[in-house]
C-alpha atoms as a PDB file:
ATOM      1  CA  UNK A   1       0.000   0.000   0.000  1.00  0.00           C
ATOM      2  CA  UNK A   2       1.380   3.337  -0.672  1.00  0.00           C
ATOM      3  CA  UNK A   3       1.416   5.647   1.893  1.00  0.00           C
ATOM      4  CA  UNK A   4       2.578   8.793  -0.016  1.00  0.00           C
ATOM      5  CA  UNK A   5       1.382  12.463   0.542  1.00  0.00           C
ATOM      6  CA  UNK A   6      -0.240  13.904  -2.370  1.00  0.00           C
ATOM      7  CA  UNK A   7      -0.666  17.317  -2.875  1.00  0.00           C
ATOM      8  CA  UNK A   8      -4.010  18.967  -3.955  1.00  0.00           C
ATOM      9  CA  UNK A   9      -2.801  19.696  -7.286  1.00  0.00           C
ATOM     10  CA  UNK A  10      -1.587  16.168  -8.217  1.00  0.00           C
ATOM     11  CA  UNK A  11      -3.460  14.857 -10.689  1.00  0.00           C
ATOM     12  CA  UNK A  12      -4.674  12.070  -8.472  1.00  0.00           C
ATOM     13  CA  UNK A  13      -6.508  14.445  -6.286  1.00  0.00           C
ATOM     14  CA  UNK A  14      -7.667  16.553  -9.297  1.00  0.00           C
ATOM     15  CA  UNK A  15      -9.128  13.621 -10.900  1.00  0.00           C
ATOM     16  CA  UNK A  16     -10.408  12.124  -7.420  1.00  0.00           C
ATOM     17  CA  UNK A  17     -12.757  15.472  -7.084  1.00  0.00           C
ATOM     18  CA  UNK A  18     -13.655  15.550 -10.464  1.00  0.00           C
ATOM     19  CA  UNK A  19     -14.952  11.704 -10.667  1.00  0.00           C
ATOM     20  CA  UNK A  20     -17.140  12.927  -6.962  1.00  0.00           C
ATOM     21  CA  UNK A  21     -17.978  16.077  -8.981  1.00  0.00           C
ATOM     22  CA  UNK A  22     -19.860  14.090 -11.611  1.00  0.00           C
ATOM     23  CA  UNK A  23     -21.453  11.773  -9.175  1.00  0.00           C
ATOM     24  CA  UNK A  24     -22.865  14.755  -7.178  1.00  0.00           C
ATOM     25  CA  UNK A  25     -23.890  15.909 -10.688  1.00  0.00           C
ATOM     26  CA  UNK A  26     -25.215  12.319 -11.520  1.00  0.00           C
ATOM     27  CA  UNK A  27     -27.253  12.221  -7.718  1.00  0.00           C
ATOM     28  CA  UNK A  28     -28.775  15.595  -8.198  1.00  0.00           C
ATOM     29  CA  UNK A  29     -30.208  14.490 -11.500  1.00  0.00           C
ATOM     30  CA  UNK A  30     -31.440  10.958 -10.070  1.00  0.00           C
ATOM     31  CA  UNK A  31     -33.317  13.505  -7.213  1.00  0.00           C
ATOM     32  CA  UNK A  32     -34.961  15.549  -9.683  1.00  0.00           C
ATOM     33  CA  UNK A  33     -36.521  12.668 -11.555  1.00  0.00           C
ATOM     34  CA  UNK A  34     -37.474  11.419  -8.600  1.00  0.00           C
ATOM     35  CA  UNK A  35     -40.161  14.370  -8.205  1.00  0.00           C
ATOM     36  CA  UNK A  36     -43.934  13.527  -7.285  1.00  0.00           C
ATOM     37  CA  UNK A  37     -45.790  12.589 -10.701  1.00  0.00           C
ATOM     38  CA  UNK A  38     -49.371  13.700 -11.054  1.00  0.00           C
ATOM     39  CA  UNK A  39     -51.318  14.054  -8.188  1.00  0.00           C
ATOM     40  CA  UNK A  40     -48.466  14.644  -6.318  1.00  0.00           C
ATOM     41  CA  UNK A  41     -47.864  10.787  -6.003  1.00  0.00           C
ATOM     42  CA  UNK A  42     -44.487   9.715  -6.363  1.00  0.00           C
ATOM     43  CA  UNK A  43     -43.804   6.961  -9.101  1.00  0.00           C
ATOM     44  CA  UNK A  44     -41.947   3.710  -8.577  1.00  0.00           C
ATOM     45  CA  UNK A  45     -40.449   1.311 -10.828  1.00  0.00           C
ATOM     46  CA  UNK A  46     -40.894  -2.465 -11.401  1.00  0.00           C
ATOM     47  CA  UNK A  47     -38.133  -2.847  -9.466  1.00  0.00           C
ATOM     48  CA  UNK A  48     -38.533  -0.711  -6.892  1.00  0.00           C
ATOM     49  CA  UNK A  49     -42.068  -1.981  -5.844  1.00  0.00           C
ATOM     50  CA  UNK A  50     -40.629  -5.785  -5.627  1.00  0.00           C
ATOM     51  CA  UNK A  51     -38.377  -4.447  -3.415  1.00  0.00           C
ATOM     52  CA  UNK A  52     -40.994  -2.838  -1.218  1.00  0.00           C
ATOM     53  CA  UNK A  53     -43.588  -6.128  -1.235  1.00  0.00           C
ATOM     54  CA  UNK A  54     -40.818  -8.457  -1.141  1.00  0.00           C
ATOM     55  CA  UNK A  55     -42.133  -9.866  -4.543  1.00  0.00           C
ATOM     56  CA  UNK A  56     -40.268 -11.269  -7.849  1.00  0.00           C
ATOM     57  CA  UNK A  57     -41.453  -8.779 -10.801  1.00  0.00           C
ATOM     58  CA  UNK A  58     -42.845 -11.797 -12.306  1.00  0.00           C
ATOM     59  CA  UNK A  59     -45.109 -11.489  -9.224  1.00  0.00           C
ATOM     60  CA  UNK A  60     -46.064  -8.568  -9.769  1.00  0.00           C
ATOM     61  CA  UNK A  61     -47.091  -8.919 -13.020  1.00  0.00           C
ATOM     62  CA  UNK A  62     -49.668 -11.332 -12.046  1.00  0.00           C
ATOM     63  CA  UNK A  63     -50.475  -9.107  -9.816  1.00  0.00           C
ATOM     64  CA  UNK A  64     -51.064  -6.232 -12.772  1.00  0.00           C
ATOM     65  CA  UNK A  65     -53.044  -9.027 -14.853  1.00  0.00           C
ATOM     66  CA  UNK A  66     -54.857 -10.180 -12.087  1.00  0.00           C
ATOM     67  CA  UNK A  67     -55.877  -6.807 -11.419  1.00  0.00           C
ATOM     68  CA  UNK A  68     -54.316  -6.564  -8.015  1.00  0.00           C
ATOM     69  CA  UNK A  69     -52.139  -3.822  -8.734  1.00  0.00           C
ATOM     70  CA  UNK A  70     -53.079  -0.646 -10.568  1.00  0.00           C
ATOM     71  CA  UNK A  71     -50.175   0.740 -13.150  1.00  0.00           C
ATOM     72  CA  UNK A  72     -49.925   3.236 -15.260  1.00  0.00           C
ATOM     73  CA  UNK A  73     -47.972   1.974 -18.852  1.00  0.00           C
ATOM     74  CA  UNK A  74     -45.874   4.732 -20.888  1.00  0.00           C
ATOM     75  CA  UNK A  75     -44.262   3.063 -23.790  1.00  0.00           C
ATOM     76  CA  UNK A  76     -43.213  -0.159 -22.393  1.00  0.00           C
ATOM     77  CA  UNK A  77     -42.389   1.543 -19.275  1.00  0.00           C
ATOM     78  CA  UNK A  78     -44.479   0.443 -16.149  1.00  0.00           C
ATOM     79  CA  UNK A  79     -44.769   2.606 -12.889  1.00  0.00           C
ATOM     80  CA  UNK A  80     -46.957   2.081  -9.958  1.00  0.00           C
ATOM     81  CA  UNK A  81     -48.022   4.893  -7.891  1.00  0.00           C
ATOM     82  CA  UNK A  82     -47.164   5.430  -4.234  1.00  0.00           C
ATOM     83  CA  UNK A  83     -50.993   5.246  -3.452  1.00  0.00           C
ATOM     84  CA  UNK A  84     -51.722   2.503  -5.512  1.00  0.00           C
ATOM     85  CA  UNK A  85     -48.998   0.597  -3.772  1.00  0.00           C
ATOM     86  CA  UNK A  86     -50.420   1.850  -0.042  1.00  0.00           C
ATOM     87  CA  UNK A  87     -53.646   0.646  -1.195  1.00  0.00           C
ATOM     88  CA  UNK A  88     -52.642  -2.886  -2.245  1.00  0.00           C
ATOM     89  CA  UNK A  89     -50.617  -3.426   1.152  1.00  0.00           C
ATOM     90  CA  UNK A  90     -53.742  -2.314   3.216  1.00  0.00           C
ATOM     91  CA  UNK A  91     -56.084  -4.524   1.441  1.00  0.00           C
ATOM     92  CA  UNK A  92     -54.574  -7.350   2.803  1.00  0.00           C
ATOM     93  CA  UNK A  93     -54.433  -6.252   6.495  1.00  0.00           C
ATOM     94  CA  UNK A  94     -56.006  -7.924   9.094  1.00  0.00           C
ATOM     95  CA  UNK A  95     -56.405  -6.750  12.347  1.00  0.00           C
ATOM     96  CA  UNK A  96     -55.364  -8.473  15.805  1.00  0.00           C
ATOM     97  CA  UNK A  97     -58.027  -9.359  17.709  1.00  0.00           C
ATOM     98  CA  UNK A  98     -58.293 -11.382  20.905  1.00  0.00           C
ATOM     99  CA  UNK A  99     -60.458 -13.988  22.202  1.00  0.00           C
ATOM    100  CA  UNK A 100     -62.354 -13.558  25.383  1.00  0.00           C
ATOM    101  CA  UNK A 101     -61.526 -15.341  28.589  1.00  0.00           C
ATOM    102  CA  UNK A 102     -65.135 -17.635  29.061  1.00  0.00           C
ATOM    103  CA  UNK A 103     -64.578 -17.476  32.571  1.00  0.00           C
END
């Protein structure tokens, strides 16, 4: 391992900052896109909403042909709104309830 001191104007270093420069650049841009669609509902991808349901995307494309899931389709693009997503979760909750003591 080298252990050398480099200065801020080796090119190392001016490279280093310019490679974090463009990723900065690169996260800003992933932000923006990530702005609440219509409605003010944020869209997710494919990918994204397996992640949240714990589901393969092959899932949840039963799911979209079963008509479990709403979608919206742009293209060959598929998104799923935040709320649509909400929904689906809560319409399979069941609440706790408790039995009573007969005695």
């Amino acid at each position: 391992m080298n252990n050398e001191i480099r200065e801020k104007d080796h090119e190392w270093v001016k490279m280093f900052h310019s490679n974090i420069d463009k990723l900065l650049v690169s996260i800003e841009k992933l932000f923006e896109s990530r702005q609440p669609g219509a409605f003010n509902d944020e869209l997710l991808t494919d990918k994204e909403v397996a992640h949240i349901l714990k589901v393969s995307r092959r899932t949840l494309q039963d799911y979209r042909n079963n008509g479990i899931l709403s979608y919206i389709q742009v293209g060959g693009k598929i998104l799923y709104r935040t709320s649509d997503v909400q929904r689906t979760i809560m319409s399979g909750f069941k609440e706790a309830y408790r039995l009573r003591d007969s005695g």
